[in-house]
N, C-alpha and C. Protein backbone atom coordinates (compact mmCIF):
# COMPACT_ATOMS: atom_id res chain seq x y z
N UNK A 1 99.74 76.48 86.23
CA UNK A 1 99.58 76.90 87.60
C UNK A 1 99.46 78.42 87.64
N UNK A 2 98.36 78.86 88.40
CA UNK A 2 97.75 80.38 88.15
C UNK A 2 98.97 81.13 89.82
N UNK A 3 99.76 81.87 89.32
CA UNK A 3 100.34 82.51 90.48
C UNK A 3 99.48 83.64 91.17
N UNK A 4 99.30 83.60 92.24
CA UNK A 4 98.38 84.82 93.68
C UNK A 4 99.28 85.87 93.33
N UNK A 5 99.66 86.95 92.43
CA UNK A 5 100.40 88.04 92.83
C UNK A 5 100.23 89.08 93.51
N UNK A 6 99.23 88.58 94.20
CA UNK A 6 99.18 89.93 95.49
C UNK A 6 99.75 89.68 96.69
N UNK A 7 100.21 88.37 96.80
CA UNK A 7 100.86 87.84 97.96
C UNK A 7 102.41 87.85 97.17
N UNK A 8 102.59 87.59 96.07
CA UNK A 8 104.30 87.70 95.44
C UNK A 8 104.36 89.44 95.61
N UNK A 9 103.34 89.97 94.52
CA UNK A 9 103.89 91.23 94.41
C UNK A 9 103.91 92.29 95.85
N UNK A 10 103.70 91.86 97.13
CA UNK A 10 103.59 92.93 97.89
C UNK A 10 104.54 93.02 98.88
N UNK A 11 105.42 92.10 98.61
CA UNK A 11 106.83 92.04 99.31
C UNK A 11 107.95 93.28 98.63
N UNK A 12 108.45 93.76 99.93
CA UNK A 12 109.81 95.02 99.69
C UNK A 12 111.01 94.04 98.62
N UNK A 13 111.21 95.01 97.41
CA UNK A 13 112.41 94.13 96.71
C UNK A 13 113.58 95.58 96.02
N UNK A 14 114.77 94.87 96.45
CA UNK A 14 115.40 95.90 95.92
C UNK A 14 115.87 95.23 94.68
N UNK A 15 115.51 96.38 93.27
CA UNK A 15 115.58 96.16 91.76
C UNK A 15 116.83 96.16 91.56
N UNK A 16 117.84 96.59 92.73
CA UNK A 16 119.52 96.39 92.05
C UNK A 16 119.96 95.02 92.56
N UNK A 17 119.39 94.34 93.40
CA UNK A 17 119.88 92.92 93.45
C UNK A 17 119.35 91.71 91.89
N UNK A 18 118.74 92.18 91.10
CA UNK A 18 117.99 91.91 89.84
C UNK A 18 119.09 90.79 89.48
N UNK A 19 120.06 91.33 88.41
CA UNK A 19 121.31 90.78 88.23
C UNK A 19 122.07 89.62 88.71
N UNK A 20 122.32 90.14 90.23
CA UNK A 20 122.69 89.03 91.09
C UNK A 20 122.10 87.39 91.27
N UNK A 21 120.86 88.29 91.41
CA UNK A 21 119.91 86.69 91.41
C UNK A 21 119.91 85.90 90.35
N UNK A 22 119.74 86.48 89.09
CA UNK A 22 119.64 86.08 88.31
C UNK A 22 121.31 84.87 88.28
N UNK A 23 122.67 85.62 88.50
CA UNK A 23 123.63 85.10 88.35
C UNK A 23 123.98 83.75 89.40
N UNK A 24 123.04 83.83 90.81
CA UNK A 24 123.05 83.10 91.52
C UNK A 24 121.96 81.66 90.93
N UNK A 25 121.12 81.95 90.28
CA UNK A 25 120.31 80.92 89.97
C UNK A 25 121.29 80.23 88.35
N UNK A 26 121.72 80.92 87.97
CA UNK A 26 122.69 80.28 86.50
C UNK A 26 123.95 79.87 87.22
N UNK A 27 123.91 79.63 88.10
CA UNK A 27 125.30 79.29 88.98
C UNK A 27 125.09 77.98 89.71
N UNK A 28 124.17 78.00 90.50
CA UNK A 28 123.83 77.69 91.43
C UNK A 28 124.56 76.70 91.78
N UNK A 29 124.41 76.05 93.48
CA UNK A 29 125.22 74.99 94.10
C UNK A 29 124.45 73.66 93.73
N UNK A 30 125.09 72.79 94.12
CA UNK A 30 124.61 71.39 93.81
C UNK A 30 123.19 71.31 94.44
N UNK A 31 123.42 71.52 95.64
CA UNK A 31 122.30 71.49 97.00
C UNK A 31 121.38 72.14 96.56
N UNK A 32 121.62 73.23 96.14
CA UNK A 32 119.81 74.02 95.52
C UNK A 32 119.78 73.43 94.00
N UNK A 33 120.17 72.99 93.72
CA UNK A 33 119.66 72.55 92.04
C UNK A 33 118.87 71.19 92.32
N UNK A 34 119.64 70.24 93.28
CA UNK A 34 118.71 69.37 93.72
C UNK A 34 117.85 69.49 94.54
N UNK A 35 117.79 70.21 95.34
CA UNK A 35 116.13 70.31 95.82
C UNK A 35 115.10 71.45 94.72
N UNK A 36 116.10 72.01 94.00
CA UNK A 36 115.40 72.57 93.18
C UNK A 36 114.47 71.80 92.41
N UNK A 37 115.12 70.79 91.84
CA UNK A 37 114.68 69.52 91.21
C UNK A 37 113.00 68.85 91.51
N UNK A 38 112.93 68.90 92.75
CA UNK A 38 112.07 68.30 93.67
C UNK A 38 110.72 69.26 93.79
N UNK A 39 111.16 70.62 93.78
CA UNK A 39 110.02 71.55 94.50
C UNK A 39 109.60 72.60 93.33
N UNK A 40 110.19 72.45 91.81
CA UNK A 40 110.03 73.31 91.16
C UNK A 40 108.49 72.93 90.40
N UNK A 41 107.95 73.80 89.62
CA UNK A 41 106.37 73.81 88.91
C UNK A 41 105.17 72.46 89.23
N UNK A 42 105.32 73.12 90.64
CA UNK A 42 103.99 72.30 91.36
C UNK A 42 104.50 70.87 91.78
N UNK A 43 106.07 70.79 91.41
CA UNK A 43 105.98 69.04 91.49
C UNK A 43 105.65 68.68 93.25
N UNK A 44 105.92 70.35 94.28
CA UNK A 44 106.21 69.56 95.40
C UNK A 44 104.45 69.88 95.73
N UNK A 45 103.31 69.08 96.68
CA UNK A 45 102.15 69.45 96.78
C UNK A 45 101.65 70.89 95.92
N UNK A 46 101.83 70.90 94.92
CA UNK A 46 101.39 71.69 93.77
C UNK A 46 101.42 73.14 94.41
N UNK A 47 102.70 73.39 95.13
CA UNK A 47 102.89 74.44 95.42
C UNK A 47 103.57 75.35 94.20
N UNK A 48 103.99 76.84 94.34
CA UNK A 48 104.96 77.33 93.58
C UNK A 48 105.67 77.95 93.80
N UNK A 49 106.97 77.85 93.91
CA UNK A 49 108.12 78.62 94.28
C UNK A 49 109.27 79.15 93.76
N UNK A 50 109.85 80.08 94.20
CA UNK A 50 110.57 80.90 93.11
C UNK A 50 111.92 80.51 94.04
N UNK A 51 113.23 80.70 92.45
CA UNK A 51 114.48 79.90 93.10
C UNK A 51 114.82 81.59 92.80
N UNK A 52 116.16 81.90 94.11
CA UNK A 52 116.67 83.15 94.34
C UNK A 52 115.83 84.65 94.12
N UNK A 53 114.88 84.42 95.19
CA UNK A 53 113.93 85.40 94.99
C UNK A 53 114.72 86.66 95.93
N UNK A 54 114.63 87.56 95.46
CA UNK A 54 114.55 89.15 95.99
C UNK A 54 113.64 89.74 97.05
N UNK A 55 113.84 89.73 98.18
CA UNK A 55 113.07 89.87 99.11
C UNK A 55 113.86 90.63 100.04
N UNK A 56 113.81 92.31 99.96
CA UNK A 56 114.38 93.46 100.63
C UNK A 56 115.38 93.50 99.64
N UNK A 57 116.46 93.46 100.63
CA UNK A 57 117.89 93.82 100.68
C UNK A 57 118.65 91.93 100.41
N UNK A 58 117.67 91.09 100.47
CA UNK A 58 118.41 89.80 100.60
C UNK A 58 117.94 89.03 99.35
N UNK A 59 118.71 88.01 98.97
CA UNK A 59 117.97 86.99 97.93
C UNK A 59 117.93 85.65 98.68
N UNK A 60 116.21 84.93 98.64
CA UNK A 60 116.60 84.04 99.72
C UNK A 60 116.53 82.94 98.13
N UNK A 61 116.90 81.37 98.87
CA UNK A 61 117.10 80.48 97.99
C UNK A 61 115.59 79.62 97.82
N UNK A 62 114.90 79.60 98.11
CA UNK A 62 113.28 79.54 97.78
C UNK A 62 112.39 80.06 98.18
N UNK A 63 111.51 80.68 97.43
CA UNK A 63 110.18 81.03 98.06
C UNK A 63 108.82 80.66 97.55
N UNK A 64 107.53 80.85 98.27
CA UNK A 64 106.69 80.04 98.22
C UNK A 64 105.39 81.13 98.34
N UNK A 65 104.62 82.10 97.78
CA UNK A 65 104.27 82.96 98.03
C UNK A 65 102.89 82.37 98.81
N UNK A 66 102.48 81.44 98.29
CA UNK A 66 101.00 80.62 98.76
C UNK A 66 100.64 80.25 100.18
N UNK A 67 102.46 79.85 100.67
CA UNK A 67 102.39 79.56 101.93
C UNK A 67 103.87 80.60 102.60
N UNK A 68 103.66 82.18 101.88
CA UNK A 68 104.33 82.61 102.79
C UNK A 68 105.95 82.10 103.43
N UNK A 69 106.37 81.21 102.84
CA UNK A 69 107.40 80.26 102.66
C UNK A 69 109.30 80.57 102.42
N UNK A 70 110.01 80.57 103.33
CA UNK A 70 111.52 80.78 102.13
C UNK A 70 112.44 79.68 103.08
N UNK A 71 112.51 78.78 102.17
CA UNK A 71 113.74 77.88 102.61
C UNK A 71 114.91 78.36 102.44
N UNK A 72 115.85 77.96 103.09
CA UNK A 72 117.09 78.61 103.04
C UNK A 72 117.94 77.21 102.93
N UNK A 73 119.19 76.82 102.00
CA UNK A 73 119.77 75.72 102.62
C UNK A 73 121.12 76.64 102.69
N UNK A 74 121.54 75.64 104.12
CA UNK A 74 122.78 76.36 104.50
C UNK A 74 123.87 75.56 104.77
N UNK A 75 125.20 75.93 103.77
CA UNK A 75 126.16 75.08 103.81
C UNK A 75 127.27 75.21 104.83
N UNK A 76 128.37 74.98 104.44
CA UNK A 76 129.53 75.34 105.24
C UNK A 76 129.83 76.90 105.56
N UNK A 77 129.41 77.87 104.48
CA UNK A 77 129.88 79.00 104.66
C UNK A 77 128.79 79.85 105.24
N UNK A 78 127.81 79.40 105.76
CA UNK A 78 127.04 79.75 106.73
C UNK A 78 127.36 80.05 108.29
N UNK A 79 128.16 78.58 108.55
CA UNK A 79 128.70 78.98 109.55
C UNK A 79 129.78 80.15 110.11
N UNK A 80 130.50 80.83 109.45
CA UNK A 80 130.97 82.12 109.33
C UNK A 80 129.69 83.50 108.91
N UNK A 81 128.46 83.14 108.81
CA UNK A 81 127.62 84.06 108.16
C UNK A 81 126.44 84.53 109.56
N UNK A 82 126.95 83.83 110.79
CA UNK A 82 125.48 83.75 111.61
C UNK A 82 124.60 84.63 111.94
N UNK A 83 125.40 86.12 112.23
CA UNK A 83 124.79 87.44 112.41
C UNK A 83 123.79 87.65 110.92
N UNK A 84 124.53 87.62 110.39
CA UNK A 84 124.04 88.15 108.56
C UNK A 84 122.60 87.61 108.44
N UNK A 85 122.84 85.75 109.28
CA UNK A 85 121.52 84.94 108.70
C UNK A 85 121.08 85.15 109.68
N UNK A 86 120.90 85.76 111.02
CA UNK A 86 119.97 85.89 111.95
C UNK A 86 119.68 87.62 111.70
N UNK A 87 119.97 88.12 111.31
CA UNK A 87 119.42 90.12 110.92
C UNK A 87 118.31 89.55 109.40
N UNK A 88 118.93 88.98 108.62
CA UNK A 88 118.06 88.24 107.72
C UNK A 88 117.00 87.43 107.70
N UNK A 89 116.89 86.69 109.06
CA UNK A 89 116.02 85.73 109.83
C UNK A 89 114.62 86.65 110.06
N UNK A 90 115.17 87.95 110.89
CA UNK A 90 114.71 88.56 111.75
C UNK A 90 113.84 89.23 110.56
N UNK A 91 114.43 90.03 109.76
CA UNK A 91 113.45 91.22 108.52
C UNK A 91 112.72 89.63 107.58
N UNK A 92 112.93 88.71 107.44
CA UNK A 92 111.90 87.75 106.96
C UNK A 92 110.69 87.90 107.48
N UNK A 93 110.67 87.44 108.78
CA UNK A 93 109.90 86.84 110.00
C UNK A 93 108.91 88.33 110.27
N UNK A 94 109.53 89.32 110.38
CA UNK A 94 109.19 90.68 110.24
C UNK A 94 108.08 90.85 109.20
N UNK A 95 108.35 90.26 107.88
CA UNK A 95 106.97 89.92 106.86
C UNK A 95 106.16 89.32 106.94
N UNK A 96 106.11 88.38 108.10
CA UNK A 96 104.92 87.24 108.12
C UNK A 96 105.61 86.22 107.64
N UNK A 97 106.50 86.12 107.25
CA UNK A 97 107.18 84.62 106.31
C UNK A 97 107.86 84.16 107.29
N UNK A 98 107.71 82.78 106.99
CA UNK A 98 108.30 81.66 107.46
C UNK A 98 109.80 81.01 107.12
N UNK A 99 110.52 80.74 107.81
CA UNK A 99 111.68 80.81 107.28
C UNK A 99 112.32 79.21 107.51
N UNK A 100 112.30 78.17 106.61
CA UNK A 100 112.96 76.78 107.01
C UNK A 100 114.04 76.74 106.36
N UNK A 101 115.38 76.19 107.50
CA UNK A 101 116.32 76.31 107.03
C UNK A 101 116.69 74.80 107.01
N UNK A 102 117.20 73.95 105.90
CA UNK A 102 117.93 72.78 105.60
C UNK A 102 119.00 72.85 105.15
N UNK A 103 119.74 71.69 105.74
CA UNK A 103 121.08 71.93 105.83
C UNK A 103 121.87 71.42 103.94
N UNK A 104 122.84 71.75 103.75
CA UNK A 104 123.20 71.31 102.30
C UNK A 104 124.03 70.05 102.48
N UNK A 105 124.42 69.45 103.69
CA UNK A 105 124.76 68.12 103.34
C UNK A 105 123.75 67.43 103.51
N UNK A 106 122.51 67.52 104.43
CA UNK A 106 121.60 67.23 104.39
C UNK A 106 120.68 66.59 102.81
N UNK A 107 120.69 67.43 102.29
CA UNK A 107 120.17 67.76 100.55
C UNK A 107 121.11 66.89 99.88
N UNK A 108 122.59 66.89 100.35
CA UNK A 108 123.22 65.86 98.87
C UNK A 108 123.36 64.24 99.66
N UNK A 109 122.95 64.02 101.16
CA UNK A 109 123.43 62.97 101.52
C UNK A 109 122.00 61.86 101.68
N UNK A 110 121.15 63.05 101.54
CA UNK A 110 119.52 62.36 102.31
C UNK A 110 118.11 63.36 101.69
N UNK A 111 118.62 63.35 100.22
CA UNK A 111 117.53 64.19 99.79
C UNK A 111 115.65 63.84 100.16
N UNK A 112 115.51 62.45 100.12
CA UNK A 112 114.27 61.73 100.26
C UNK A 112 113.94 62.19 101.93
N UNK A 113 114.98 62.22 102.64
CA UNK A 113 114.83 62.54 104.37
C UNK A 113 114.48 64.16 104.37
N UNK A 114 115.16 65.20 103.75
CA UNK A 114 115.06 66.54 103.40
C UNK A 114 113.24 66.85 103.37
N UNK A 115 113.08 65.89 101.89
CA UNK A 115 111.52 66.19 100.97
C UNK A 115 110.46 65.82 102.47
N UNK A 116 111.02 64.81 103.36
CA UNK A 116 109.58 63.90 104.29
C UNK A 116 109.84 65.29 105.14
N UNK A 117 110.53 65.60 105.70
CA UNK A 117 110.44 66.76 106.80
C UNK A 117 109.90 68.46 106.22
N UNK A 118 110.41 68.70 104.62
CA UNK A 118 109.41 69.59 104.33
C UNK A 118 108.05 69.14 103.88
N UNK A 119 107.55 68.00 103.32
CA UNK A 119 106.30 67.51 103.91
C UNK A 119 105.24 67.81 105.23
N UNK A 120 106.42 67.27 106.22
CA UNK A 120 105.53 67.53 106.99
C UNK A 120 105.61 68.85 107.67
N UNK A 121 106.32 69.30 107.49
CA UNK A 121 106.66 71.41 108.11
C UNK A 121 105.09 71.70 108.10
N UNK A 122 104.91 72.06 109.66
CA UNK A 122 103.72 72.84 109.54
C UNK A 122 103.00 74.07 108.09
N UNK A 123 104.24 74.83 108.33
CA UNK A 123 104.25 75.95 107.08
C UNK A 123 103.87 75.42 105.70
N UNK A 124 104.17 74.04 105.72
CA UNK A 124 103.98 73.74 103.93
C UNK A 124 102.72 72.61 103.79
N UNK A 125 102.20 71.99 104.88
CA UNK A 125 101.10 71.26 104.77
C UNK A 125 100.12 71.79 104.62
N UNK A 126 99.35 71.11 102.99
CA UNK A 126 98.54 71.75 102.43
C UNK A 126 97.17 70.65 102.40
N UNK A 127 96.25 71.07 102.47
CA UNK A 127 94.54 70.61 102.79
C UNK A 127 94.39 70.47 101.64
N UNK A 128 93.62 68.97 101.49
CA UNK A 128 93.25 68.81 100.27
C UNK A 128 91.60 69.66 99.99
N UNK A 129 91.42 69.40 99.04
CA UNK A 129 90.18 70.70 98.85
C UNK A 129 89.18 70.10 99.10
N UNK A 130 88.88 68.26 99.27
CA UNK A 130 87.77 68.22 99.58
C UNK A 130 87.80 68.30 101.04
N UNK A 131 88.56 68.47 101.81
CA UNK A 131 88.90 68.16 103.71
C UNK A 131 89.06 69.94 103.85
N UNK A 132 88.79 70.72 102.59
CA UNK A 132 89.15 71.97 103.46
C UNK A 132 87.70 72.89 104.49
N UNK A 133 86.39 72.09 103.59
CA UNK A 133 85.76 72.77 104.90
C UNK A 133 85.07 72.39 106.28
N UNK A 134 85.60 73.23 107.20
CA UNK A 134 85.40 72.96 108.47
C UNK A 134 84.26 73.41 108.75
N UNK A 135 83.08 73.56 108.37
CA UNK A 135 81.69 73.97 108.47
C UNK A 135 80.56 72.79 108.12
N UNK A 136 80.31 71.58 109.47
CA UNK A 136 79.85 70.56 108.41
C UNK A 136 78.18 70.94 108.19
N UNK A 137 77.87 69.70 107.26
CA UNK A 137 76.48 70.22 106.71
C UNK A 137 75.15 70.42 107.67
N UNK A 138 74.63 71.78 106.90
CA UNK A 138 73.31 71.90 107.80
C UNK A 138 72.19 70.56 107.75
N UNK A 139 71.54 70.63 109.32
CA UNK A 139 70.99 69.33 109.46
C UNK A 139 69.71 70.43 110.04
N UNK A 140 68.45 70.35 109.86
CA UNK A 140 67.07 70.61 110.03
C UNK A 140 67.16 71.84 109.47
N UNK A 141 66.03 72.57 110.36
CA UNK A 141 66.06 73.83 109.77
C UNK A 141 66.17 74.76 111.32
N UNK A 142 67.35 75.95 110.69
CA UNK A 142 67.89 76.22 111.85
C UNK A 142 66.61 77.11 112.70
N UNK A 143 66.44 77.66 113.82
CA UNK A 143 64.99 78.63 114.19
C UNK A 143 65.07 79.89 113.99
N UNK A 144 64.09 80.74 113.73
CA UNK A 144 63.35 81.80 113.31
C UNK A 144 63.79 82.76 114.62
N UNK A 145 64.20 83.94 113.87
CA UNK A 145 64.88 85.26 114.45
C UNK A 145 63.82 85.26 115.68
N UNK A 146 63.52 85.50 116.62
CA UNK A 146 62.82 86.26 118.05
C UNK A 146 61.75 85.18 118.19
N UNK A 147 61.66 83.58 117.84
CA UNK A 147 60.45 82.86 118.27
C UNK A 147 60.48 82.42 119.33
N UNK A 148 61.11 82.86 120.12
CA UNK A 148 61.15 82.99 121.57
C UNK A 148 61.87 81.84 122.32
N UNK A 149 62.83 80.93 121.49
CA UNK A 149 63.71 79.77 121.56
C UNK A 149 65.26 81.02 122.68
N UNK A 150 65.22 79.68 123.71
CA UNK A 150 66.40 80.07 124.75
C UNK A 150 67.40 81.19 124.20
N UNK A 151 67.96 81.00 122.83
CA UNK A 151 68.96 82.02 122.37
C UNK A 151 68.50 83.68 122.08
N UNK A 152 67.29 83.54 121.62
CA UNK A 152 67.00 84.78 121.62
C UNK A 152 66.54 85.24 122.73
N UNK A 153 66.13 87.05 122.13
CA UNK A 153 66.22 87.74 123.56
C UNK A 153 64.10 88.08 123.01
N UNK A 154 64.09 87.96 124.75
CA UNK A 154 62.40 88.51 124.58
C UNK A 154 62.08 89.85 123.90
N UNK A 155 60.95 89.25 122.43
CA UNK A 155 60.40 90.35 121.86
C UNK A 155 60.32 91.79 122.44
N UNK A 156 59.01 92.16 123.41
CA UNK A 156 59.36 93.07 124.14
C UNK A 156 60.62 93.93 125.37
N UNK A 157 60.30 95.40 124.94
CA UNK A 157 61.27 95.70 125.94
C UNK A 157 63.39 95.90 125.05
N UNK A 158 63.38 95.39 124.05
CA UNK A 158 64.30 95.46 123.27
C UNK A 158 64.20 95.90 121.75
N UNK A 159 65.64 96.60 121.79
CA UNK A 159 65.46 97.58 120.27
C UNK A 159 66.49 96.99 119.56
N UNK A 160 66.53 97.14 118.14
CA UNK A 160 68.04 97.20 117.54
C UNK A 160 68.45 98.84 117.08
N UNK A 161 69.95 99.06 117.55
CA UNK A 161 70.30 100.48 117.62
C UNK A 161 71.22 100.21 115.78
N UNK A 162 71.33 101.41 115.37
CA UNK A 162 71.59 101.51 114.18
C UNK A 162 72.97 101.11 113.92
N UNK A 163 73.99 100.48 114.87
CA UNK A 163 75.15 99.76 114.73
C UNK A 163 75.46 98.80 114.87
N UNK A 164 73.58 97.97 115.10
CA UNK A 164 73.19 96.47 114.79
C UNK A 164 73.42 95.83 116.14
N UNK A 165 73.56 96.20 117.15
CA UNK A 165 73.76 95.88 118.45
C UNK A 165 72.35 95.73 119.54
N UNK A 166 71.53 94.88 119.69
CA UNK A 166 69.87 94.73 120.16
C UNK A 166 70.44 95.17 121.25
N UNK A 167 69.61 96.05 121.94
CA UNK A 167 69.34 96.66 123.76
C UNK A 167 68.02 96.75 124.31
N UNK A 168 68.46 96.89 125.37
CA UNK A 168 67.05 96.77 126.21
C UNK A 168 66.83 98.46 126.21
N UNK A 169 65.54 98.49 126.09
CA UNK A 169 64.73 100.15 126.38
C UNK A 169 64.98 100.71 127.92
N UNK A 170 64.71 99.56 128.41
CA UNK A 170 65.04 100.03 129.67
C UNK A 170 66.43 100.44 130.31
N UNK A 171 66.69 100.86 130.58
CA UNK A 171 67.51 101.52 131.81
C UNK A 171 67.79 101.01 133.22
N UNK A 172 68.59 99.44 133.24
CA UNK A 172 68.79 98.86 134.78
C UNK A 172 69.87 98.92 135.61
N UNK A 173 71.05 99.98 134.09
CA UNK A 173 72.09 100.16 135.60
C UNK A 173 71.69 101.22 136.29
């Protein structure tokens, strides 16, 4: 799987949380190891996502650079955390990223219920490649620049100005 690093690499990361992450992913809780399980090297719609990624000042618990993506699962000690995860919410969302949060009893009680709802998350539904284009096929042959068909504008009496914009010569306001 070929990673986009212009969409990974252009996110703010602070290099002293390095360590940490690292210690949070060799640690990790039950709840992210099992959905880890699920979403790691393409298994989930051949996405790719990184477990305890560095993003600012925060490490979130997945990210998804393709779709702009960071799940968060949030356990018990979240609920003592709400300011923290809404200032954190806020500088995500601030990047363009999307932020889904699942819950961690959620993950150990109903993992298969977890996977159908990030399925269907707007943010993570992905087009298959033959349904991705919305341009369907040309049918005749389309008409000829100024042959005087309703869309165009009459030959005479009109110029094109050098910022590609056609006008009339004349002067009617």
């Amino acid at each position: 799987m070929k990673r986009d690093t212009s969409a990974y690499m252009s996110l703010p990361h602070n290099p002293a949380l390095k360590e940490r992450a690292r210690e949070l992913r060799h640690a990790g809780n039950l709840s992210e190891v099992l959905l880890w399980q699920q979403i790691k090297s393409g298994q989930f719609s051949e996405l790719d996502f990184d477990r305890q990624k560095i993003i600012g000042n925060y490490i979130v618990d997945f990210y998804c650079a393709e779709k702009a993506v960071v799940i968060e699962v949030d356990g018990s000690s979240h609920g003592s955390k709400v300011e923290y995860d809404a200032a954190r919410d806020a500088y995500l969302t601030g990047l363009n990223l999307t932020v889904i949060h699942v819950l961690d009893s959620d993950v150990k009680s109903n993992l298969a219920g977890v996977m159908q709802f990030l399925h269907g998350h707007p943010a993570l539904i992905t087009i298959p490649l033959k349904d991705q284009s919305t341009t369907p096929p040309l049918r005749g042959t389309p008409p000829e620049e100024g042959n005087g068909s309703k869309n165009s504008p009459p030959l005479e009496g009109w110029q094109a100005q050098p910022d590609g914009v056609v006008a009339s010569e004349r002067n009617d306001a």
